[in-house]
PDB file of N, CA and C in Angstrom:
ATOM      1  N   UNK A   1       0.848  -1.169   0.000  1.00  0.00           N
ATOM      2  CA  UNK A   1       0.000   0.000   0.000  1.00  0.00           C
ATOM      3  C   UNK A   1       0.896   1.236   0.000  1.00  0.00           C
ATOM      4  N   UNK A   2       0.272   1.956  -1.140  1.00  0.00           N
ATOM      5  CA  UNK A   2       1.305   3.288  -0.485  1.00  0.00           C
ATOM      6  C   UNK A   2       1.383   4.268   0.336  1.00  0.00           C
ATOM      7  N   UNK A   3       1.844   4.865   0.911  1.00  0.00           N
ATOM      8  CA  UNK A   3       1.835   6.219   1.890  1.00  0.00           C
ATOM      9  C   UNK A   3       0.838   6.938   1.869  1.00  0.00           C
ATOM     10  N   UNK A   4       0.021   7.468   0.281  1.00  0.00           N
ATOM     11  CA  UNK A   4      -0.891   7.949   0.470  1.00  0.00           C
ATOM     12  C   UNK A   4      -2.186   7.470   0.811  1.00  0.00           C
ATOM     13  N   UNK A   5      -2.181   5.947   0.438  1.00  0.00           N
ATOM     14  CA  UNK A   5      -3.873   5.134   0.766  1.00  0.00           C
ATOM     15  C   UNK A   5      -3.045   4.893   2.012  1.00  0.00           C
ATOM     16  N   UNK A   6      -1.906   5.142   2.249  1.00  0.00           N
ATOM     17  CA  UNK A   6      -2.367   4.105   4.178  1.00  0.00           C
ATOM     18  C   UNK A   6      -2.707   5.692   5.208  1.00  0.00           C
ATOM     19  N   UNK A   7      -2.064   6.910   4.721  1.00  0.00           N
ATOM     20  CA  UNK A   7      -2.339   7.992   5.223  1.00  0.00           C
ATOM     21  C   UNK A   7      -4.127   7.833   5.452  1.00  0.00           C
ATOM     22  N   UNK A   8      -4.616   7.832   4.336  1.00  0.00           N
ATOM     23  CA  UNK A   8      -5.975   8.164   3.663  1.00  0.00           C
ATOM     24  C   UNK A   8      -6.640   7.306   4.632  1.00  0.00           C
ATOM     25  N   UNK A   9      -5.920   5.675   4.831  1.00  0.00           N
ATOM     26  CA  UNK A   9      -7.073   4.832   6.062  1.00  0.00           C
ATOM     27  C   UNK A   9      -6.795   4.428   7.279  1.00  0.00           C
ATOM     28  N   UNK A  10      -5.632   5.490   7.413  1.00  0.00           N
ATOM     29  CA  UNK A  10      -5.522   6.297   9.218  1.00  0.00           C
ATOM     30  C   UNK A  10      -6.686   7.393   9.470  1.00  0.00           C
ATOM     31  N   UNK A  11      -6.556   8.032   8.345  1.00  0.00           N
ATOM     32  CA  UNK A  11      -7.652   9.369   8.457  1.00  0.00           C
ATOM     33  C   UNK A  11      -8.920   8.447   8.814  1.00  0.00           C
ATOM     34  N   UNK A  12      -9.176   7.908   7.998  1.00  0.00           N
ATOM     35  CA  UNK A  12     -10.673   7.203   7.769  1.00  0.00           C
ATOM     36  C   UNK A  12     -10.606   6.333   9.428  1.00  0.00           C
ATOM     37  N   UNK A  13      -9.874   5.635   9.801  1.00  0.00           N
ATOM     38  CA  UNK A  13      -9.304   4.759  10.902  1.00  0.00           C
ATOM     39  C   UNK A  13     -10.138   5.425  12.363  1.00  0.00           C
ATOM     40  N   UNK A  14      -9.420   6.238  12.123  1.00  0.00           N
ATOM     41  CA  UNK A  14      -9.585   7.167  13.448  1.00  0.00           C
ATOM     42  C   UNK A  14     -11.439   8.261  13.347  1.00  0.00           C
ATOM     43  N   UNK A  15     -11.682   8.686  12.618  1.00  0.00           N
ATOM     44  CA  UNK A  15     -12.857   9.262  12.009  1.00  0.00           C
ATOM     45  C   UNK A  15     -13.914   8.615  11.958  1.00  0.00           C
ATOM     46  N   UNK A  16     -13.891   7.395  11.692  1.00  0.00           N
ATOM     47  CA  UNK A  16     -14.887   6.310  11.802  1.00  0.00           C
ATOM     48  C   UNK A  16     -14.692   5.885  13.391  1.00  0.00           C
ATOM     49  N   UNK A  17     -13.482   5.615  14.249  1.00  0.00           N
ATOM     50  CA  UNK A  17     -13.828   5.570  15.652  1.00  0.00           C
ATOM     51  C   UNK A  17     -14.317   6.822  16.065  1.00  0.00           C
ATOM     52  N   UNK A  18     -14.333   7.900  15.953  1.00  0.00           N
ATOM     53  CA  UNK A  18     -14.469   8.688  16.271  1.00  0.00           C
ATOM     54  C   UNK A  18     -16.321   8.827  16.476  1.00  0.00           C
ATOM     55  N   UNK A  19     -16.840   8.629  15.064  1.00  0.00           N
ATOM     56  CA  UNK A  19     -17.801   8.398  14.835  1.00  0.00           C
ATOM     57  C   UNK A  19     -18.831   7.527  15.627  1.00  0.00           C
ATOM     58  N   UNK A  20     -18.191   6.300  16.227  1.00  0.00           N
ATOM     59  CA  UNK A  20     -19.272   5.392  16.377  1.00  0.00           C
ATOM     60  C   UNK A  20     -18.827   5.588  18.212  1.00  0.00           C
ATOM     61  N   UNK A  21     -18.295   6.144  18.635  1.00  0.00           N
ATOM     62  CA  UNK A  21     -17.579   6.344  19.877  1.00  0.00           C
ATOM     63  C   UNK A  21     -16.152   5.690  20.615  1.00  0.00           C
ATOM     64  N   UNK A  22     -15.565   5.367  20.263  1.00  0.00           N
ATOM     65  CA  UNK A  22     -14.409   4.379  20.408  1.00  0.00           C
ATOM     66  C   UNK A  22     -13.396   4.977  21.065  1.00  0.00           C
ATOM     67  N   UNK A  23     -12.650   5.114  21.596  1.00  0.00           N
ATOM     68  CA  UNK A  23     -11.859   5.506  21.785  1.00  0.00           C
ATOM     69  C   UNK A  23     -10.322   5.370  21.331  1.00  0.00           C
ATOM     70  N   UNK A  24     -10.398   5.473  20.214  1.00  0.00           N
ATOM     71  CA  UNK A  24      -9.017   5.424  19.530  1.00  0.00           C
ATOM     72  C   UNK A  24      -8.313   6.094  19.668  1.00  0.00           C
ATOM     73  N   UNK A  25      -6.562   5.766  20.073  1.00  0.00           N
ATOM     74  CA  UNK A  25      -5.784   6.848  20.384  1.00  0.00           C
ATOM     75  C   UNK A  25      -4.284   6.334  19.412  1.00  0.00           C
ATOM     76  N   UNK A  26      -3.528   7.277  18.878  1.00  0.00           N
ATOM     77  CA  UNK A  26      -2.217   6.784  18.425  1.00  0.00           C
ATOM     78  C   UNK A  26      -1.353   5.894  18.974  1.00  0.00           C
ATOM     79  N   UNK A  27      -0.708   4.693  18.484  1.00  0.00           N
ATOM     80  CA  UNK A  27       0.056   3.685  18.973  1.00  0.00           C
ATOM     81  C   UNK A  27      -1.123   2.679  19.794  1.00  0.00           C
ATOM     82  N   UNK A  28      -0.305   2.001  21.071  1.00  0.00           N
ATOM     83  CA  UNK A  28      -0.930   1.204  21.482  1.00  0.00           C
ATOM     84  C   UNK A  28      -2.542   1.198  22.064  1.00  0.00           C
ATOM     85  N   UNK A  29      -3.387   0.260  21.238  1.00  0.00           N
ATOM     86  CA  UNK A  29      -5.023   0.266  21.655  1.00  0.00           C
ATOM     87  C   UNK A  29      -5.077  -0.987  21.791  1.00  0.00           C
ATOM     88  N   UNK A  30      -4.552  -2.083  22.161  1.00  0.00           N
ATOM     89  CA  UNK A  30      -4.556  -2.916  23.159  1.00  0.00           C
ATOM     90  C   UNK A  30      -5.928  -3.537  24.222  1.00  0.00           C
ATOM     91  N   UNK A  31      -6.148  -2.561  24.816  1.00  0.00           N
ATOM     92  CA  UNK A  31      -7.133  -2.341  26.091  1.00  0.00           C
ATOM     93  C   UNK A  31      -8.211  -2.059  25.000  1.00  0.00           C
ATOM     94  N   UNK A  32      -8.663  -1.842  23.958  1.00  0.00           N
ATOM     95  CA  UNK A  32      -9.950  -1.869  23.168  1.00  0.00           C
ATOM     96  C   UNK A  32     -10.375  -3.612  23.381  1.00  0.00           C
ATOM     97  N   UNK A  33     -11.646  -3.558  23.270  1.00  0.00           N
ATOM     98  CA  UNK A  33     -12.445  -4.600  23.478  1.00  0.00           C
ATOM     99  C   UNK A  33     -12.574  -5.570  22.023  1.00  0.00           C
ATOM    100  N   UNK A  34     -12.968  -6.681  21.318  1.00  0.00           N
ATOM    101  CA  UNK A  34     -13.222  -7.190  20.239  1.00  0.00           C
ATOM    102  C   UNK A  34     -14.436  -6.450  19.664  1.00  0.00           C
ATOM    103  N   UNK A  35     -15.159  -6.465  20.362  1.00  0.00           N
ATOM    104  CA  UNK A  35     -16.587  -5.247  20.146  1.00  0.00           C
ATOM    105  C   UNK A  35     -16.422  -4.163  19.379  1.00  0.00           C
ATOM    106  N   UNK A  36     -15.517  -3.304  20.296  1.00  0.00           N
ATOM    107  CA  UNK A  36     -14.710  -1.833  19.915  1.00  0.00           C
ATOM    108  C   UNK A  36     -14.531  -1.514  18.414  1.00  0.00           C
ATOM    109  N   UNK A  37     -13.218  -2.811  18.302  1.00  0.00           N
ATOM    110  CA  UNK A  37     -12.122  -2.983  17.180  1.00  0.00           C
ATOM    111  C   UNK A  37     -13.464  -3.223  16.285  1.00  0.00           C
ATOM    112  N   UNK A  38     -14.248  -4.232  16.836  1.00  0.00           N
ATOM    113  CA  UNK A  38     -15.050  -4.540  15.145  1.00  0.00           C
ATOM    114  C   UNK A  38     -16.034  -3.397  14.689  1.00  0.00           C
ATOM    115  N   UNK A  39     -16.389  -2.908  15.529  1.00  0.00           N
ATOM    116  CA  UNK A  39     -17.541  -1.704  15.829  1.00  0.00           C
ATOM    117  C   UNK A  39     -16.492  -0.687  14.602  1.00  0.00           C
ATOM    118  N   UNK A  40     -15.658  -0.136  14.679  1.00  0.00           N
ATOM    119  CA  UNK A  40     -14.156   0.447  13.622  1.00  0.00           C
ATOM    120  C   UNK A  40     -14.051  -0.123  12.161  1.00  0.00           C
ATOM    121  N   UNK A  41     -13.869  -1.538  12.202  1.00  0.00           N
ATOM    122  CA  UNK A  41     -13.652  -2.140  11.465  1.00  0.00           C
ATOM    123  C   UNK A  41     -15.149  -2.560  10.151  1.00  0.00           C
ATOM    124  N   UNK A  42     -15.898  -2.997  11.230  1.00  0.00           N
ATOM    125  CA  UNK A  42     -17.107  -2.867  10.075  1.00  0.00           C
ATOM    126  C   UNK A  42     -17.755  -1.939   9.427  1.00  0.00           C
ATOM    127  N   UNK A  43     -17.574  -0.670  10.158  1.00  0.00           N
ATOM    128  CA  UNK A  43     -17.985   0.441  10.036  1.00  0.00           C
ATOM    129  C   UNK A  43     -16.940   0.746   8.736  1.00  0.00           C
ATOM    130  N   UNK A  44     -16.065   0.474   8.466  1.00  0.00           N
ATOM    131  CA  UNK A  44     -14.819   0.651   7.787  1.00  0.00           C
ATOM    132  C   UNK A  44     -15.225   0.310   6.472  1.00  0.00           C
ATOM    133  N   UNK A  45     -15.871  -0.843   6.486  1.00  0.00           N
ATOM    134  CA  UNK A  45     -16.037  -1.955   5.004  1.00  0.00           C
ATOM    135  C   UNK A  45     -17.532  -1.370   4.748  1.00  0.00           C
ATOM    136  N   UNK A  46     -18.339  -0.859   5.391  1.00  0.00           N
ATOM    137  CA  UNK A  46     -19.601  -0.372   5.261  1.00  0.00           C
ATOM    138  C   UNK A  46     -19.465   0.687   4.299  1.00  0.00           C
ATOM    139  N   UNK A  47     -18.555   1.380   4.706  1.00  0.00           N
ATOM    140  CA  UNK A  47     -18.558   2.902   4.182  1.00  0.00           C
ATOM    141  C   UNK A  47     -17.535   2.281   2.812  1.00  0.00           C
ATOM    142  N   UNK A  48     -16.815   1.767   2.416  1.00  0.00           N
ATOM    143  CA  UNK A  48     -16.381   1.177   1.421  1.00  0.00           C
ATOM    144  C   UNK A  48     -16.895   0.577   0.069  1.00  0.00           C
ATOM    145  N   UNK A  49     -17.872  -0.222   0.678  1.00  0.00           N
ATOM    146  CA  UNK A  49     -18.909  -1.004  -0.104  1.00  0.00           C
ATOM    147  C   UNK A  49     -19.746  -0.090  -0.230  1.00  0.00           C
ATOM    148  N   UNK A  50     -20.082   1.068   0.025  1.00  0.00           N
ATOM    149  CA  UNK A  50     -21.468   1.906  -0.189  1.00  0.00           C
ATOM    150  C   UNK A  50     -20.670   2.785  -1.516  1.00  0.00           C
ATOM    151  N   UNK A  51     -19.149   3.209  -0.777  1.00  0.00           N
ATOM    152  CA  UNK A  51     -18.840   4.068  -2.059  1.00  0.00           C
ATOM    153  C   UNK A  51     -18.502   3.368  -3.487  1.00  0.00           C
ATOM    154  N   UNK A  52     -18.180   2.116  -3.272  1.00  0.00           N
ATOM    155  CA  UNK A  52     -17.753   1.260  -4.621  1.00  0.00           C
ATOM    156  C   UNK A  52     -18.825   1.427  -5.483  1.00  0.00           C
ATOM    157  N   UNK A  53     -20.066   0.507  -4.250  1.00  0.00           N
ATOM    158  CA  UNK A  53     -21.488   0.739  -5.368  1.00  0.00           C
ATOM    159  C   UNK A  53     -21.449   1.676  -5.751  1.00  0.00           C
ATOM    160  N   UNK A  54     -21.967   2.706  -5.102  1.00  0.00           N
ATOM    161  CA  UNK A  54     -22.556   4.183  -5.924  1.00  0.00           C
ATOM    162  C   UNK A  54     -21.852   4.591  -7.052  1.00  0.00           C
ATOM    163  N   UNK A  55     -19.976   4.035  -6.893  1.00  0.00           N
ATOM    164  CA  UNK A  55     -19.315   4.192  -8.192  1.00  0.00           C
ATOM    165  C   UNK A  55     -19.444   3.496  -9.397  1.00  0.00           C
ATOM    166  N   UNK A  56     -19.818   2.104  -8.964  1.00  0.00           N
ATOM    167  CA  UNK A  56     -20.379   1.484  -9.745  1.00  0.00           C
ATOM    168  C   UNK A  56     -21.483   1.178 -10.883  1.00  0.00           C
ATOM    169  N   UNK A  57     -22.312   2.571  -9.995  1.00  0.00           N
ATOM    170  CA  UNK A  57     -23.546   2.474 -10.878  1.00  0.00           C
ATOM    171  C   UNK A  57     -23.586   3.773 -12.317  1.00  0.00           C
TER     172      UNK A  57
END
């Protein structure tokens, strides 16, 4: 990946925890729950798959 898409899904990373309430902080998140992380993470592929479609169409 390059510098600019991994920049681009730190931004998104943190913005989407931000979003759903998480507490994401730089470096170690450890102490996040499986819940947390997936609560981030699905939220992640959600917003992904919505923009592909819409590009898609």
């Amino acid at each position: 990946m390059s510098n600019r898409n991994n920049s681009a899904f730190e931004s998104m990373k943190y913005e989407v925890a931000k979003e759903v309430g998480v507490p994401l902080k730089q470096g170690y998140n450890g102490d996040l729950t499986a819940r947390e992380a997936g609560k981030i993470g699905g939220t992640i592929v959600q917003k992904v798959f919505q923009n592909y479609k819409g590009s898609a169409q």
